[in-house]
Protein backbone atom coordinates (compact mmCIF):
# COMPACT_ATOMS: atom_id res chain seq x y z
CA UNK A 1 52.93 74.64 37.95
CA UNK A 2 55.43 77.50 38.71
CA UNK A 3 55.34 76.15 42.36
CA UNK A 4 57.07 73.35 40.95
CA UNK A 5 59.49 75.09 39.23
CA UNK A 6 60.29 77.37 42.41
CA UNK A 7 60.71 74.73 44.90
CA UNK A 8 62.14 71.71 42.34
CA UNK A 9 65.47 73.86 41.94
CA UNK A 10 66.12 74.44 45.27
CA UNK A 11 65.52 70.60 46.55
CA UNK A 12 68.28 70.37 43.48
CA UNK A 13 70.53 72.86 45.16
CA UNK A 14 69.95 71.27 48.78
CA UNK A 15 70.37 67.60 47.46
CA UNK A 16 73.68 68.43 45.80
CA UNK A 17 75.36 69.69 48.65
CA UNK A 18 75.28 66.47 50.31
CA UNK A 19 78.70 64.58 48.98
CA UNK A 20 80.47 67.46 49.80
CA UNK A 21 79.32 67.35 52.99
CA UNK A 22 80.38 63.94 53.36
CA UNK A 23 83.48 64.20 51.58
CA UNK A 24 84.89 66.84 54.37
CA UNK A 25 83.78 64.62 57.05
CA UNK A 26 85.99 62.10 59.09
CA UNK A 27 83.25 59.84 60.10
CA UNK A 28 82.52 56.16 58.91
CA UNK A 29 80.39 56.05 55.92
CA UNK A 30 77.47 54.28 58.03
CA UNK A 31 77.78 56.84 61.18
CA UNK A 32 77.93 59.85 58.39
CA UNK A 33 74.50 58.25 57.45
CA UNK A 34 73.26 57.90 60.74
CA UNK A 35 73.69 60.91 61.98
CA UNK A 36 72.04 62.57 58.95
CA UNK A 37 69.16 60.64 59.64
CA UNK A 38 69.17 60.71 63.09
CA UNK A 39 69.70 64.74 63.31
CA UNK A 40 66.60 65.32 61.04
CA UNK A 41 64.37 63.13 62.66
CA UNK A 42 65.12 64.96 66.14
CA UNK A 43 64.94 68.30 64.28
CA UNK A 44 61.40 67.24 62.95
CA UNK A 45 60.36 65.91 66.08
CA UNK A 46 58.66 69.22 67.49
CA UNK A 47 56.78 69.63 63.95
CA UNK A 48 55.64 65.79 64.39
CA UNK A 49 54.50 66.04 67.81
CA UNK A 50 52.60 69.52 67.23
CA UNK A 51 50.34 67.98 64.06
CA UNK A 52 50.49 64.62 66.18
CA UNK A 53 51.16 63.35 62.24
CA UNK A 54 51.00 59.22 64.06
CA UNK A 55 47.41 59.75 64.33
CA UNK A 56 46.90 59.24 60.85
CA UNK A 57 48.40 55.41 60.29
CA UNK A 58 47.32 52.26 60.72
CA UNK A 59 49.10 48.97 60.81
CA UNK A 60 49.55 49.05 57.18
CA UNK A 61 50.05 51.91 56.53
CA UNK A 62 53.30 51.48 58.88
CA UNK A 63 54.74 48.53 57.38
CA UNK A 64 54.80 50.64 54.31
CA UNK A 65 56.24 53.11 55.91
CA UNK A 66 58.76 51.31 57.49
CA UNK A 67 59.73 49.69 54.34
CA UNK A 68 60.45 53.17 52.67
CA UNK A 69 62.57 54.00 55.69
CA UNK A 70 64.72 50.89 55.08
CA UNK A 71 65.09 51.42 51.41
CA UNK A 72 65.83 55.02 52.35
CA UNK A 73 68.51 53.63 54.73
CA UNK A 74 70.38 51.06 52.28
CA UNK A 75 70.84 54.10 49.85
CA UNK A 76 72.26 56.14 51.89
CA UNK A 77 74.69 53.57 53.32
CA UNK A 78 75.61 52.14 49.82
CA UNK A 79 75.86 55.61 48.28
CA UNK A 80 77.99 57.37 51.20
CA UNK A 81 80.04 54.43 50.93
CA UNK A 82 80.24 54.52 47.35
CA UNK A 83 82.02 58.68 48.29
CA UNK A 84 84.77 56.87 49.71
CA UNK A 85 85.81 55.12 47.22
CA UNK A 86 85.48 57.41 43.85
CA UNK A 87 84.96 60.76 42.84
CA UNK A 88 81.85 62.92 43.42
CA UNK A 89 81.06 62.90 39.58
CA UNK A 90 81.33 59.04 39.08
CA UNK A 91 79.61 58.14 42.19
CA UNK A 92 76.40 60.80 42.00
CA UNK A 93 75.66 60.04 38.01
CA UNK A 94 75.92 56.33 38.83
CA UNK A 95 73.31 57.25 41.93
CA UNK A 96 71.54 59.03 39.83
CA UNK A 97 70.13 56.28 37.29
CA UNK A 98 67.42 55.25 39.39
CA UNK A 99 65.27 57.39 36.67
CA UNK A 100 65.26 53.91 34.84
CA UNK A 101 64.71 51.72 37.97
CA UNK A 102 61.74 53.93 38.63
CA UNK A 103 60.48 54.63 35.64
CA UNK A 104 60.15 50.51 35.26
CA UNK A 105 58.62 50.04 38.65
CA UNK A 106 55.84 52.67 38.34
CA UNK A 107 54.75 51.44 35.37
CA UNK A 108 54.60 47.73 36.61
CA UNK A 109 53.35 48.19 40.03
CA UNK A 110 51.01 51.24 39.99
CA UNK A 111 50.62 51.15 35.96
CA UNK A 112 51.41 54.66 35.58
CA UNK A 113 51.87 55.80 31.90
CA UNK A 114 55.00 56.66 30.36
CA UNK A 115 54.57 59.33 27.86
CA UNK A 116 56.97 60.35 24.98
CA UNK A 117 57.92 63.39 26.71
CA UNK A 118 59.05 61.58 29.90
CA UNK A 119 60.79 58.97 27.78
CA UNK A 120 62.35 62.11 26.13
CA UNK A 121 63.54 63.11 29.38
CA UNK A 122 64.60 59.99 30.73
CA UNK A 123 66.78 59.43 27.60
CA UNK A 124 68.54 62.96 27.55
CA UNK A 125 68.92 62.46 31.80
CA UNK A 126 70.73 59.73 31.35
CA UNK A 127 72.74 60.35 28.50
CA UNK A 128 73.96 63.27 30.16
CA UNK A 129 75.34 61.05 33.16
CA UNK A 130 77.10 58.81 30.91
CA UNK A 131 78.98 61.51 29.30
CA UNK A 132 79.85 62.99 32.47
CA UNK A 133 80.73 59.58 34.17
CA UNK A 134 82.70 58.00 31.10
CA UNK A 135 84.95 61.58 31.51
CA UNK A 136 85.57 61.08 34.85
CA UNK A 137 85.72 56.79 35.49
CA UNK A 138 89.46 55.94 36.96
CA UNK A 139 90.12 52.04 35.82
CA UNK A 140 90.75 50.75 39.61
CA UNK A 141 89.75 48.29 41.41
CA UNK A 142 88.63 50.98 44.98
CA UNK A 143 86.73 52.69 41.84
CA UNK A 144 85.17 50.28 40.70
CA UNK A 145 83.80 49.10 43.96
CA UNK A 146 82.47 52.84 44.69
CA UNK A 147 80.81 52.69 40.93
CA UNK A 148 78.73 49.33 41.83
CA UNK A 149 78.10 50.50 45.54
CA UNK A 150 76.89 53.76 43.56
CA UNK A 151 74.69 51.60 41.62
CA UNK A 152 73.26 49.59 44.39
CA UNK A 153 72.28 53.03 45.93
CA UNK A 154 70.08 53.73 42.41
CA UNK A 155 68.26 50.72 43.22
CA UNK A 156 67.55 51.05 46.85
CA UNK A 157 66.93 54.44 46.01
CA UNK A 158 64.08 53.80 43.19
CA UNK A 159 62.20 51.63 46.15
CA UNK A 160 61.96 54.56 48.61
CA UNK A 161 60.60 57.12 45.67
CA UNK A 162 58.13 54.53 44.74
CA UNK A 163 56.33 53.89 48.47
CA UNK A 164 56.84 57.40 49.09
CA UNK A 165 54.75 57.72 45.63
CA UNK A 166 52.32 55.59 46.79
CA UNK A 167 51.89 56.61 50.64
CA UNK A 168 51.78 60.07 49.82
CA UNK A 169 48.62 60.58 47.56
CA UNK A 170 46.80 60.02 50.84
CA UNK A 171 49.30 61.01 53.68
CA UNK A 172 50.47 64.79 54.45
CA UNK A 173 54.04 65.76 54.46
CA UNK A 174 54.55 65.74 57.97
CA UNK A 175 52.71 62.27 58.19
CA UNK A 176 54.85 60.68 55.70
CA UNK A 177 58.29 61.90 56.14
CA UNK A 178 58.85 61.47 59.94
CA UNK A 179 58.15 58.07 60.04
CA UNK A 180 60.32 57.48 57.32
CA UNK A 181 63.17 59.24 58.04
CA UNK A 182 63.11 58.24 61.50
CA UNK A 183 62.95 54.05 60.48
CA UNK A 184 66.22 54.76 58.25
CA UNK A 185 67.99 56.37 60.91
CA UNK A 186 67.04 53.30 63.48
CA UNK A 187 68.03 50.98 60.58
CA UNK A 188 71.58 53.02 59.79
CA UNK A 189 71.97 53.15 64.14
CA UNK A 190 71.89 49.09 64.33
CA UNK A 191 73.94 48.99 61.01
CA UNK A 192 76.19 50.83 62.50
CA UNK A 193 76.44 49.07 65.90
CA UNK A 194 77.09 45.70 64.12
CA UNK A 195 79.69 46.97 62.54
CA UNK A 196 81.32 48.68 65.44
CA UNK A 197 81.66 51.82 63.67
CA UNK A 198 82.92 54.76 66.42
CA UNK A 199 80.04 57.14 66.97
CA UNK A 200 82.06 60.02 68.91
CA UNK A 201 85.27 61.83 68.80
CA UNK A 202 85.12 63.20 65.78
CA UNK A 203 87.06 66.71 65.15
CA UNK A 204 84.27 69.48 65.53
CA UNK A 205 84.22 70.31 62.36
CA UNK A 206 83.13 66.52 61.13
CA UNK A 207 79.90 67.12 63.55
CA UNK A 208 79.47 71.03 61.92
CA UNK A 209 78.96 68.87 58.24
CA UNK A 210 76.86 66.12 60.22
CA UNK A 211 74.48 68.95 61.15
CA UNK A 212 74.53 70.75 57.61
CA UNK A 213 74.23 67.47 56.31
CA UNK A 214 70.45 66.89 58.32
CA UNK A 215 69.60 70.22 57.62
CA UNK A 216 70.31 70.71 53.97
CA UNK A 217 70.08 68.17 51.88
CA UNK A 218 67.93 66.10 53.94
CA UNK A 219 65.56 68.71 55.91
CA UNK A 220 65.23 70.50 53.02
CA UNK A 221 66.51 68.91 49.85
CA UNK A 222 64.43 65.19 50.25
CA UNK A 223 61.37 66.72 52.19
CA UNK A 224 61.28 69.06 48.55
CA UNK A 225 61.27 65.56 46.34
CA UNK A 226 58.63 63.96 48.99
CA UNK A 227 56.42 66.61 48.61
CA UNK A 228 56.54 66.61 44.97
CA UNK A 229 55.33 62.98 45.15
CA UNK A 230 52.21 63.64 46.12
CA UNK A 231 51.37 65.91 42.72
CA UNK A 232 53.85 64.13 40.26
CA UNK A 233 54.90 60.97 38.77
CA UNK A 234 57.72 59.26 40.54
CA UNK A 235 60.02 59.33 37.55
CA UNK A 236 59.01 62.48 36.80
CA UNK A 237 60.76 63.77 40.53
CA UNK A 238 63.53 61.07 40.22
CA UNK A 239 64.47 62.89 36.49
CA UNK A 240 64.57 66.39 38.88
CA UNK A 241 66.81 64.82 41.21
CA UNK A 242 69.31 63.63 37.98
CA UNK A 243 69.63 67.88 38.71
CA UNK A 244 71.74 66.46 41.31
CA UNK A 245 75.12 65.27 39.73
CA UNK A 246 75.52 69.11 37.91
CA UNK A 247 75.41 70.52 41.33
CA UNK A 248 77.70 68.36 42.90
CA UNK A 249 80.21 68.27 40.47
CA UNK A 250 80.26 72.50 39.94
CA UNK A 251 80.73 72.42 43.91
CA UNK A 252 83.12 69.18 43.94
CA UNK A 253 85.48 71.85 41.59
CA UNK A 254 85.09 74.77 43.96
CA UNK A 255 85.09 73.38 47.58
CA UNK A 256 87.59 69.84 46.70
CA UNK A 257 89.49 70.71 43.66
CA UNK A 258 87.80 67.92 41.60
CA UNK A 259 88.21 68.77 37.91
CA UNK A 260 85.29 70.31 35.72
CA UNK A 261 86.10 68.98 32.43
CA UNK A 262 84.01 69.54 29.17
CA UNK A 263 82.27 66.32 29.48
CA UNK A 264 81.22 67.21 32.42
CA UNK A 265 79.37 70.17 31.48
CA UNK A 266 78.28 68.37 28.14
CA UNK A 267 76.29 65.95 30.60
CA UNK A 268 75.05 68.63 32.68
CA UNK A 269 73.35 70.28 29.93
CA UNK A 270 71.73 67.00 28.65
CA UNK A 271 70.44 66.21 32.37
CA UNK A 272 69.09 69.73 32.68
CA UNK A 273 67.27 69.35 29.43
CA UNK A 274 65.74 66.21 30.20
CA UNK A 275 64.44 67.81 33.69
CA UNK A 276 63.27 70.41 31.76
CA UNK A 277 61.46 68.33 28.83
CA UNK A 278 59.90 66.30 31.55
CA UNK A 279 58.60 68.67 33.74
CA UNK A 280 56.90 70.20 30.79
CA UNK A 281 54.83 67.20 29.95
CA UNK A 282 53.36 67.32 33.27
CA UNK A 283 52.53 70.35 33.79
CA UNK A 284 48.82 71.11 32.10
CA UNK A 285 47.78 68.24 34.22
CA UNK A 286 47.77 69.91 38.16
CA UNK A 287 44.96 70.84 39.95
CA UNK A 288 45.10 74.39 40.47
CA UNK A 289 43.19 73.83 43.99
CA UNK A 290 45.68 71.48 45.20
CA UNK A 291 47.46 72.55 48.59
CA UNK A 292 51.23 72.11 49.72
CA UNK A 293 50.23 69.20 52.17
């Protein structure tokens, strides 16, 4: 268990350095994605090829995969999209309630139990988002469209936890994450060409964040939450990632000048005691043999 509690917080750090990222880039909110995705597929590429991880699928164990890498695709271009149109706060809360999208699908599709405890946490989670969106909500019409592309990005992202819950009881890290992050960034690439987004001349800075971008929140940040799949629930790592929106906002005041009001940190104390309730009813239940991969 105090693996879990080691690497959990840092996949929170990682993940919740990714709006800020895309707030200080230039780019089109579909080429933003795509080069995340893109960039950490290539960066994973000599890991792939050295454990030769496409030995281990079969046919459908690829449409599965694919599927993961499209859901894993539509979030990303919802939410990014979502960045341009509200404020860090409203839009990563709002991404953040896939907790109850999850939550509902695991227990329909792969009947996995919800306990007290991780109803606990679910509640306190998402209570703490509210308080810290309903602080920081503008009443306009650009908002509003970032709040329901926000929420669209929840959804899509509930899917992708949900194969990645399934493929990875009997896939290892490597196996399961290159495929996937390589479909989304071949999904985001045509996305982007029917759309006609530009792909180059961005100032250099705009490509420094596209690289941080791969490399932080997505090298290290989702591989953290896709290995934690294997060994826990899926709601139980989509209540971590509700972590998420304290980061980001903390950082959103520091690096953009976005306010930190008291609601704010309010919320952020409910979501980090609903992580923390959570993570404690899983815990007795680990296999103390169990490896990373």
């Amino acid at each position: 268990m105090i693996r879990f509690y080691l690497f959990l917080p840092i996949g929170i750090v990682a993940i919740s350095t990714a709006s800020i990222f895309i707030k200080l880039c230039d780019a089109p909110a579909l080429v933003i994605a795509a080069y995340r995705m893109t960039l950490a597929s290539l960066l994973l590429l000599p890991f792939a090829g050295y454990r030769r991880v496409w030995k281990g699928w079969n046919g459908s164990e690829l449409r599965w995969l694919i599927l993961s890498g499209t859901f894993l695709a539509l979030h990303f271009a919802f939410w990014i999209s979502s960045l341009k149109f509200t404020s860090v706060a409203s839009s990563v809360v709002l991404v953040s309630t896939n907790p109850l999208f999850v939550g509902l699908g695991a227990w329909l599709f792969f009947k996995e139990p919800v306990g007290m405890n991780l109803i606990l946490g679910i509640t306190l989670s998402i209570l703490g988002s509210g308080v810290i969106s309903f602080g920081d909500m503008s009443i306009s019409s650009d908002a509003l469209m970032g709040d329901g592309l926000a929420l669209l990005g929840a959804i899509t992202a509930s899917g992708y936890l949900l194969i990645g819950r399934k493929m990875r009881k009997g896939q290892d890290l490597f196996s399961y994450i290159f495929p996937v992050y390589s479909a989304a960034a071949i999904v985001l690439i045509i996305l982007s060409l029917i759309s006609q987004k530009p792909f180059f001349e961005f100032s250099s800075s705009t490509y420094l964040y596209l690289f941080l971008l791969a490399l932080v929140p997505q090298l290290i940040g989702h591989t953290t939450f896709n290995w934690a799949l294997k060994y826990l629930p899926a709601p139980l790592v989509a209540i971590a990632i509700l972590g998420e929106p304290v980061g980001s906002t903390i950082l959103a005041f520091f690096v953009l000048g976005e306010g930190l009001t008291p609601l704010k940190i309010i919320g952020g104390i409910l979501i980090f005691a609903g992580i923390l309730v959570a993570l404690k009813k899983s815990g007795g239940n680990r296999n103390k043999n169990e490896s990373i991969y």
